[in-house]
Protein backbone atom coordinates (compact mmCIF):
# COMPACT_ATOMS: atom_id res chain seq x y z
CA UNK A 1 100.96 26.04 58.73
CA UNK A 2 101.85 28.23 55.55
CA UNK A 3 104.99 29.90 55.21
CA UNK A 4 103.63 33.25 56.13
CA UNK A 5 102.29 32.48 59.67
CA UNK A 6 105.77 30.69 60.31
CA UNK A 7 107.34 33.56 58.95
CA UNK A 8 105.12 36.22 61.03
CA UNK A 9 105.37 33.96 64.71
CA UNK A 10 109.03 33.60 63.83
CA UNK A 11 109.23 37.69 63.73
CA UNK A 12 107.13 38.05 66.74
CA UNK A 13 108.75 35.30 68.80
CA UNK A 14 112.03 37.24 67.85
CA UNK A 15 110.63 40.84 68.06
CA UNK A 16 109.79 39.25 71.71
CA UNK A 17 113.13 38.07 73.04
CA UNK A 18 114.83 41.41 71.63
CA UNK A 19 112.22 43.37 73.47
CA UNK A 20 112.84 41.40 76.63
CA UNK A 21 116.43 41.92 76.43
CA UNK A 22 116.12 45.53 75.54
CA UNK A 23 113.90 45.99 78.97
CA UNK A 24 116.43 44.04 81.37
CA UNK A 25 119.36 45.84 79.97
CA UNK A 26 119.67 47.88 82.80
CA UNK A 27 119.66 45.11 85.34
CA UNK A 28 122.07 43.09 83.72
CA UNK A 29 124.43 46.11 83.55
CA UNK A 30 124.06 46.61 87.68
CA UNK A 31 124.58 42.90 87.55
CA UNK A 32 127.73 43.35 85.76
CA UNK A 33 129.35 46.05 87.80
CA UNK A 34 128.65 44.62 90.94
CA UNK A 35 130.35 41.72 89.78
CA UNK A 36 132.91 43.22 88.54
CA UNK A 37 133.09 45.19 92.33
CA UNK A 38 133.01 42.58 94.26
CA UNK A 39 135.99 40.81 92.68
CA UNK A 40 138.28 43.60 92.87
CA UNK A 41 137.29 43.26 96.19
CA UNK A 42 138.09 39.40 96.66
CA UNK A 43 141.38 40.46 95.05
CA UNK A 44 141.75 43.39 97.86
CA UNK A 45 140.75 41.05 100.34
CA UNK A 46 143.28 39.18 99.51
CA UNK A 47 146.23 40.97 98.90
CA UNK A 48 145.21 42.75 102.57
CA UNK A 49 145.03 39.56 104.86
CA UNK A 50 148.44 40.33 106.67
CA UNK A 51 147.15 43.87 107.62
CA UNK A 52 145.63 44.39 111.06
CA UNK A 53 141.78 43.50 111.57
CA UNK A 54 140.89 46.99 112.56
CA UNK A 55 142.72 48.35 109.60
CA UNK A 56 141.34 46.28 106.61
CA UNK A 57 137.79 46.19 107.89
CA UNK A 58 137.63 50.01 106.98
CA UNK A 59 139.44 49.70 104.00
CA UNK A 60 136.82 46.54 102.73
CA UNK A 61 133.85 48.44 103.96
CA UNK A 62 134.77 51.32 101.44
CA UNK A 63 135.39 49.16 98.66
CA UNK A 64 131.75 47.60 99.26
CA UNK A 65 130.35 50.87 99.58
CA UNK A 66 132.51 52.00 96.44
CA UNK A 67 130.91 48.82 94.85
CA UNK A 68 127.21 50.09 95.42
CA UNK A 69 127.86 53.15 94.52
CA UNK A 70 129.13 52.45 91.16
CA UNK A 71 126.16 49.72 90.42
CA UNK A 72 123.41 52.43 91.34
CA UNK A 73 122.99 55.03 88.26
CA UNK A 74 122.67 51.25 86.21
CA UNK A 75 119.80 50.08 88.41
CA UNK A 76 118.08 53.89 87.87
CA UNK A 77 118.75 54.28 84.20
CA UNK A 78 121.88 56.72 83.94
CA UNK A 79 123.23 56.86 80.93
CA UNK A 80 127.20 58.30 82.81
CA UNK A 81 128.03 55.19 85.30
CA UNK A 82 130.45 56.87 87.76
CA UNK A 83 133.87 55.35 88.17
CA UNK A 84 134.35 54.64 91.58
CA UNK A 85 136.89 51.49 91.26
């Protein structure tokens, strides 16, 4: 193979994976935050499990709600995330 097909599959192999990446930014980003989310949450879940049932079962649903909230405008391409948490 001469150094110039190397050289031009090397670019487009690259040119590829950068392309790929670029496209599943987005997604990774909602990936991110809804990590992020959901261990506050573990962390709020755990600081909370001396309160009453009724009590911390509203206060978790919010921060799960809080949680999609925030991951949404990623998944749909906003440029502003909201901060929720």
């Amino acid at each position: 193979m001469s150094i110039f097909k190397k050289t031009l599959k090397d670019a487009s192999e690259q040119a590829g994976a950068f392309l790929g990446a670029e496209a599943s930014k987005k997604a990774q980003e909602a990936a991110n935050q809804s990590i992020e989310g959901m261990n506050y949450f573990r962390n709020v879940a755990e600081a909370k499990k001396n309160v009453a049932f009724k009590q911390t079962k509203g206060n978790l649903f919010e921060y799960i709600e809080a949680v999609k909230f925030k991951a949404i405008p990623h998944r749909k391409k906003c440029q502003i995330p909201p901060s929720v948490i």
